[in-house]
Protein backbone atom coordinates (compact mmCIF):
# COMPACT_ATOMS: atom_id res chain seq x y z
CA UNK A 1 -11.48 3.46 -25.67
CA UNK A 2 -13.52 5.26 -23.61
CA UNK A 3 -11.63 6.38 -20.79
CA UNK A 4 -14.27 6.27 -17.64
CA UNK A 5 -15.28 2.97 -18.77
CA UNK A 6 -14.17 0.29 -16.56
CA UNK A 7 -13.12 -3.59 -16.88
CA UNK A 8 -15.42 -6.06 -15.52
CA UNK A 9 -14.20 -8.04 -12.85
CA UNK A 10 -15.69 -11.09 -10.61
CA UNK A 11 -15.32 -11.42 -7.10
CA UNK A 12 -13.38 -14.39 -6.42
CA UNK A 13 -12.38 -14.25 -3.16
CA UNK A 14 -13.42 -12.38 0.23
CA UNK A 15 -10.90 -12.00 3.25
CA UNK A 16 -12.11 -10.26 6.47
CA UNK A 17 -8.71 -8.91 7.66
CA UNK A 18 -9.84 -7.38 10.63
CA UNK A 19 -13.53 -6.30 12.01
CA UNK A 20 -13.85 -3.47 9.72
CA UNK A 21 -11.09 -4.20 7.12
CA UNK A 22 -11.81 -6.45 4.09
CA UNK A 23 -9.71 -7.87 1.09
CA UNK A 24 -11.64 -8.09 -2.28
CA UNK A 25 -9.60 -10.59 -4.83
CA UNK A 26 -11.22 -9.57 -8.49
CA UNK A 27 -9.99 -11.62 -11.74
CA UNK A 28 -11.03 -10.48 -14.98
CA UNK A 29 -14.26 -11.09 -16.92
CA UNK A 30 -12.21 -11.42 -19.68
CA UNK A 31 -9.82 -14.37 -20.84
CA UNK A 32 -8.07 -11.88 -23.16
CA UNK A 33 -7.78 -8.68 -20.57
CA UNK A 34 -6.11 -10.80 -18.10
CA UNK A 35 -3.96 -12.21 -20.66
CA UNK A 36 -2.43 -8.79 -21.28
CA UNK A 37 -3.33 -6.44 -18.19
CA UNK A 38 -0.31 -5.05 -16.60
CA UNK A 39 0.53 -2.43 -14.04
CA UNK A 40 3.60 -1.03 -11.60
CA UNK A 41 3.54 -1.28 -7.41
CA UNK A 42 2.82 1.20 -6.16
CA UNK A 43 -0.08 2.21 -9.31
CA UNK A 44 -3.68 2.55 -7.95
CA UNK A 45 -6.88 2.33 -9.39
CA UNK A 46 -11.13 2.96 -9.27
CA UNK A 47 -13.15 0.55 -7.95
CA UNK A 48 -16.80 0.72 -8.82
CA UNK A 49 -20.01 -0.76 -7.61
CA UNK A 50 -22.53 -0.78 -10.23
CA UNK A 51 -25.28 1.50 -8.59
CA UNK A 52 -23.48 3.00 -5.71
CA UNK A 53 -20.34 4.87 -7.68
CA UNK A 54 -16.64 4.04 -7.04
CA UNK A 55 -13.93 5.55 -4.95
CA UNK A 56 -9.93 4.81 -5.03
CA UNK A 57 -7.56 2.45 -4.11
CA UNK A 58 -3.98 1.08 -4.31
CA UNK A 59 -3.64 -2.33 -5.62
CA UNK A 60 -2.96 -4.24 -3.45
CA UNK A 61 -1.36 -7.82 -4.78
CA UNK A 62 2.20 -7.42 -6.59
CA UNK A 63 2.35 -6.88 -10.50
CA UNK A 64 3.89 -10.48 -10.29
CA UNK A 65 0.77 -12.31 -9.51
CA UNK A 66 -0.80 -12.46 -12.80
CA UNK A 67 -4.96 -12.74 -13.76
CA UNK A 68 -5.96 -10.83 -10.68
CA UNK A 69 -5.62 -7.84 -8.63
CA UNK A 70 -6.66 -7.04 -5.14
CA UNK A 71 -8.06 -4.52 -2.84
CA UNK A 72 -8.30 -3.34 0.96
CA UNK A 73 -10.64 -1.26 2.71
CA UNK A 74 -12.39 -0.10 5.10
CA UNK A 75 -15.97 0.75 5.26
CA UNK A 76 -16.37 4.54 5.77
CA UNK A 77 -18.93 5.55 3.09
CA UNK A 78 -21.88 4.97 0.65
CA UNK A 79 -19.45 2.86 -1.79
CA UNK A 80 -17.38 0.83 0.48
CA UNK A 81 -20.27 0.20 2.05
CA UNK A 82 -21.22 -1.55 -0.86
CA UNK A 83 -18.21 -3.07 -1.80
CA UNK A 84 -18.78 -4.59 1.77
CA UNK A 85 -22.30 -6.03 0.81
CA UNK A 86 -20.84 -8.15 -2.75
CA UNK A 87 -20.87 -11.66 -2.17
CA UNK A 88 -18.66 -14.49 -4.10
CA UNK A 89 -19.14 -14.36 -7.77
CA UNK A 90 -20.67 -10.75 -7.98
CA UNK A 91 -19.31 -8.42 -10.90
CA UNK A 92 -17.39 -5.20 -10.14
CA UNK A 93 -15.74 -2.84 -12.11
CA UNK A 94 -12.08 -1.41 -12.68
CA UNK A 95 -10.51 1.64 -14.08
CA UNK A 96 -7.15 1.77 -14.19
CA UNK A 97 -3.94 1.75 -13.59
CA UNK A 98 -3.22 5.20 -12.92
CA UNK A 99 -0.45 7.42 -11.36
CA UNK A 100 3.39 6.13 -11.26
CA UNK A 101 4.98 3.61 -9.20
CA UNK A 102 7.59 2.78 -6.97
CA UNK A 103 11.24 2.42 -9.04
CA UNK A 104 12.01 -1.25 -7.97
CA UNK A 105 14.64 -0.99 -11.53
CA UNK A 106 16.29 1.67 -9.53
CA UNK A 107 16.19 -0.65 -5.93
CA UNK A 108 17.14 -3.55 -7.81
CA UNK A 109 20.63 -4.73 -5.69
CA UNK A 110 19.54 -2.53 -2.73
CA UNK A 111 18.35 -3.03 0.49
CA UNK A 112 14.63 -2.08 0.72
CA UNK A 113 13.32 -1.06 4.05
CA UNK A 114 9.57 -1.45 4.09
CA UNK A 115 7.66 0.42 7.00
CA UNK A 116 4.10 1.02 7.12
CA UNK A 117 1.47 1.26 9.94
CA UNK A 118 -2.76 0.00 9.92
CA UNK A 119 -4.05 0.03 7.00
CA UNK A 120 -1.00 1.61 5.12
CA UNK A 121 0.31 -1.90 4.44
CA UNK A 122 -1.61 -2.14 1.75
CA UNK A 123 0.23 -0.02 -0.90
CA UNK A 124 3.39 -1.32 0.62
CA UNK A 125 2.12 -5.17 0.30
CA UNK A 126 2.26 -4.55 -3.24
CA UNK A 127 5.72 -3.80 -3.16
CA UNK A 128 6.74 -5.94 -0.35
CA UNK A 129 5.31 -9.15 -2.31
CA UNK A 130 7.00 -7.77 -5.51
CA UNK A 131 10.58 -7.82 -4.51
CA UNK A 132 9.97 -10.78 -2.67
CA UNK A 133 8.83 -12.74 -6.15
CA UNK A 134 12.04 -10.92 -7.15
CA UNK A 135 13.77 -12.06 -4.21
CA UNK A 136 17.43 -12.48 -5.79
CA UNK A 137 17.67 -9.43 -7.16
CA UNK A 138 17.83 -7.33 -3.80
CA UNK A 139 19.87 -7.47 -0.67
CA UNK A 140 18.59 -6.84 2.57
CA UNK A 141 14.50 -6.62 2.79
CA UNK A 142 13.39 -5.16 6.37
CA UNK A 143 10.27 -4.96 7.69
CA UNK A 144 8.57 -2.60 10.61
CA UNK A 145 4.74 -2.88 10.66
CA UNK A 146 2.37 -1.90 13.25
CA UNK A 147 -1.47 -1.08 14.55
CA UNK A 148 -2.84 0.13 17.52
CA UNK A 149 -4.01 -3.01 18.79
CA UNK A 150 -3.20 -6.41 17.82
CA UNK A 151 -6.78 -6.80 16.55
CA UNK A 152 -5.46 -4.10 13.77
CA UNK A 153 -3.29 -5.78 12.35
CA UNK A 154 -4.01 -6.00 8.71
CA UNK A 155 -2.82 -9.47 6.52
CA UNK A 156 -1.65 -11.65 9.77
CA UNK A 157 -1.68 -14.78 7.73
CA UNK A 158 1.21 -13.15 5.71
CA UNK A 159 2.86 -11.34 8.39
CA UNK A 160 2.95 -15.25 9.66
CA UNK A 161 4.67 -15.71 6.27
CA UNK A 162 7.13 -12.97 6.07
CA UNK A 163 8.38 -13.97 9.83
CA UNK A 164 9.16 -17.29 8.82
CA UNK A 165 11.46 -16.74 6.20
CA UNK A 166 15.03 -16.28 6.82
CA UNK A 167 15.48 -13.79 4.21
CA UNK A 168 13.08 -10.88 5.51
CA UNK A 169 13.57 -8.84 8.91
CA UNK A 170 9.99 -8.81 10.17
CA UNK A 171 9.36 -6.16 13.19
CA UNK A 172 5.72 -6.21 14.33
CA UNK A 173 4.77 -3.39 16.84
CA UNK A 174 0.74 -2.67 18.32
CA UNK A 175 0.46 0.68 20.62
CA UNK A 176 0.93 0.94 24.25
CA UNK A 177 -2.07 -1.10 25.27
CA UNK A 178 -3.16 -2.29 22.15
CA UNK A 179 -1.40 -6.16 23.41
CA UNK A 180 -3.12 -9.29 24.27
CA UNK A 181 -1.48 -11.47 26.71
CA UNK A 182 0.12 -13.74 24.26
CA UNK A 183 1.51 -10.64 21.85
CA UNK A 184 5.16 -11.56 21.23
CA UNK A 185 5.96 -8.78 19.23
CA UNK A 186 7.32 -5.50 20.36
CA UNK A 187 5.18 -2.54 22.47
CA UNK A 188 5.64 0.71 21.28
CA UNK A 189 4.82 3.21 18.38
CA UNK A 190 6.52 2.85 14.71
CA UNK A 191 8.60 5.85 14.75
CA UNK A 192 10.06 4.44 18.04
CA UNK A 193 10.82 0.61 16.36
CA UNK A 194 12.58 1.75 13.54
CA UNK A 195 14.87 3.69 15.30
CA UNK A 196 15.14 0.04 17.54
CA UNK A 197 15.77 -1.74 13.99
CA UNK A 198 17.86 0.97 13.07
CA UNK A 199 18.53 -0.44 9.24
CA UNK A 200 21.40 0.70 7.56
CA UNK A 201 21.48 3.23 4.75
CA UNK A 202 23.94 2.24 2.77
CA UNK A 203 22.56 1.27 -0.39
CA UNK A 204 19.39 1.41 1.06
CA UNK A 205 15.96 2.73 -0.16
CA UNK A 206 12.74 3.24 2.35
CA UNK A 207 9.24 2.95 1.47
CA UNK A 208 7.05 4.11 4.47
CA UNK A 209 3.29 4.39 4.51
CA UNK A 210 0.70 5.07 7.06
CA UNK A 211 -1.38 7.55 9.28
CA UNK A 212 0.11 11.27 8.39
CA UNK A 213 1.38 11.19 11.96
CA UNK A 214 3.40 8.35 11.70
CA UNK A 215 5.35 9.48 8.62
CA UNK A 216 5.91 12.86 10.23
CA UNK A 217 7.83 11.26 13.02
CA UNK A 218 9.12 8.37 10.94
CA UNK A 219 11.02 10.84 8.45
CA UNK A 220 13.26 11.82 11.06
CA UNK A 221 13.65 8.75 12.46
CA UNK A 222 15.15 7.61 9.18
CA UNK A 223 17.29 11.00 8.61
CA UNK A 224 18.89 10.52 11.88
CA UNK A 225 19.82 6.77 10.51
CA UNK A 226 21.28 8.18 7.33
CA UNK A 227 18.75 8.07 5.24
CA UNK A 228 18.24 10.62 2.67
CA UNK A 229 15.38 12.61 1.56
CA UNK A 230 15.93 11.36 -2.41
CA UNK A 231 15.70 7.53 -0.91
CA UNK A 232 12.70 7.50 1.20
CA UNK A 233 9.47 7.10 -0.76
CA UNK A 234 5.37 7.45 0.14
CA UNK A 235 2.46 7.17 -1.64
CA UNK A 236 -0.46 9.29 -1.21
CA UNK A 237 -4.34 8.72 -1.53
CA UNK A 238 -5.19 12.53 -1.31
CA UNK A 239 -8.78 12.84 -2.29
CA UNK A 240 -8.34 11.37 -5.14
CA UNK A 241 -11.47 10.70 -7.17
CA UNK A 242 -11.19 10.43 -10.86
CA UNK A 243 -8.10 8.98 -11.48
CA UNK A 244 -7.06 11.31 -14.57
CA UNK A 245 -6.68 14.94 -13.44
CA UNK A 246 -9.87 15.93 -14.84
CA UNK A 247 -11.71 16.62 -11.60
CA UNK A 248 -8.62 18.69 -9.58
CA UNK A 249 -9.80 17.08 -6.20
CA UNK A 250 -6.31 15.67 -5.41
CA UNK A 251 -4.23 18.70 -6.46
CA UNK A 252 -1.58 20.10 -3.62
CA UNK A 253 -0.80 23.42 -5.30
CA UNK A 254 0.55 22.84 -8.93
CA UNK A 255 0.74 18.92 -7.94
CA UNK A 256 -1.82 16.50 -9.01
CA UNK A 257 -1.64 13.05 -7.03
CA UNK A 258 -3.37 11.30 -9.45
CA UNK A 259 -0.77 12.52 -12.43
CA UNK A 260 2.18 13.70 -10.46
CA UNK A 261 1.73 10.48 -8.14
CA UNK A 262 1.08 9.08 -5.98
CA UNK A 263 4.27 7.96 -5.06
CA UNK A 264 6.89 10.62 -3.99
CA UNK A 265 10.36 11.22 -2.69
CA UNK A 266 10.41 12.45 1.07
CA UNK A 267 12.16 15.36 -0.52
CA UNK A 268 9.14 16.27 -3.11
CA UNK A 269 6.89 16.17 -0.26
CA UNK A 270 8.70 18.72 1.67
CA UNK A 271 8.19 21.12 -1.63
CA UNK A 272 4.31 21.01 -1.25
CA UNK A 273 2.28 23.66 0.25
CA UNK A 274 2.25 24.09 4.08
CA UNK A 275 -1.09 23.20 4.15
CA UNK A 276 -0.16 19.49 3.58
């Protein structure tokens, strides 16, 4: 198999999430690939635009929802510009999975304590969706999400969701001054709510994504709690471009995202070079 050659995929659904964030849901061209296609939370992949080139993303959906995968993004460049212009019905392409994944076999009867700020939920929706499909296999599930405005706020309809159900903790936070009159959720920055949460560690794991900033003052945050190093995860998206470790754009001294990730242990992070 050739291994830059990518699966062809249909757009099948469109979902503006917010003014410059978009959800693309792509199913399979073919009957037999989605039959057998398989991948981990937490995995990402290349998403390609026949004529404009491709560029990286997690996806999205949970490993549980079978025939389809999804991606979020924003348009910054020539190809998600692109990817912003498909209608309905037009044909993409796919590479992947790559990288390694979250250990949900290792969280299985833990507590999972998802935290993740703008468009960082999207690696961590994956998850989020997968242990809830899993739902009796874990303990506590906890939830601290936030955006600088309320407008921000990626995948509302499912936030909606998630607050609903008894079995999930939901904490929704926006920036000081990112509220709207009606915002009933909490004011202040994500760092700041999970300490407010304050989840337990015992037999906990975290899984925190977002702006670098957040998860250098979340970290602490969490080892204050009682988390450890070896049970907080994040997943990186560091200039990743050809998936494989043939191009050496995402390396961080002997570290590859693309192989070596991109998930990683709060305590592998701290081993990469300063300039990370």
């Amino acid at each position: 198999m050739n291994l830059y050659q990518p699966y062809l995929m249909r757009v099948d659904e469109i979902i503006d999430e917010t003014v410059d964030t978009r959800t693309l849901k792509l199913a399979f061209k073919d009957p037999a690939v989605a039959e057998s296609f398989t991948f981990k939370a937490g995995q990402f992949g290349e998403y390609s635009v026949f004529g404009a080139g491709e560029c990286t993303f997690c996806v999205a959906s949970s490993p549980t929802r079978k025939g389809y995968i999804e991606c979020s993004f924003k348009k910054v460049g020539r190809v998600t510009s692109a990817m912003r212009d498909v209608d309905v019905g037009a044909t993409m392409g796919f590479r992947g999975p790559y990288g390694n994944s979250f250990p949900l076999d290792k969280m299985e009867g833990k507590s999972v304590v998802f935290i993740a700020g703008g468009i960082g939920l999207a690696p961590v929706r994956c998850v989020i969706w997968n242990v809830l499909d899993l739902r009796d296999r874990f303990k506590d599930v906890t939830i601290v999400y936030g955006a600088r405005t309320v407008g921000d706020l990626v995948y509302k309809r499912e936030l909606a969701q998630w607050a609903a159900r008894k079995d999930v903790k939901l904490w929704q936070t926006v920036d000081p001054g990112g509220e709207t009159p009606d915002w009933k959720g909490e004011i202040g920055f994500v760092p700041t709510i999970v300490g407010k949460a304050a989840p337990s560690p015992k037999d906990a794991y975290a899984i925190v994504c977002g702006p670098p900033v957040m998860i250098k003052f979340t970290l602490p945050v969490l080892a204050k709690l009682g988390f450890s190093d070896e049970t907080i995860y994040t997943t990186l998206e560091n200039r990743m471009k050809c998936g494989v470790g043939k191009c050496g754009r995402c390396n961080i001294g002997p570290v590859y995202v693309c192989k070596d990730g991109p998930v990683f242990t709060a305590a592998e992070i701290k081993k990469l070079p300063q300039e990370f």
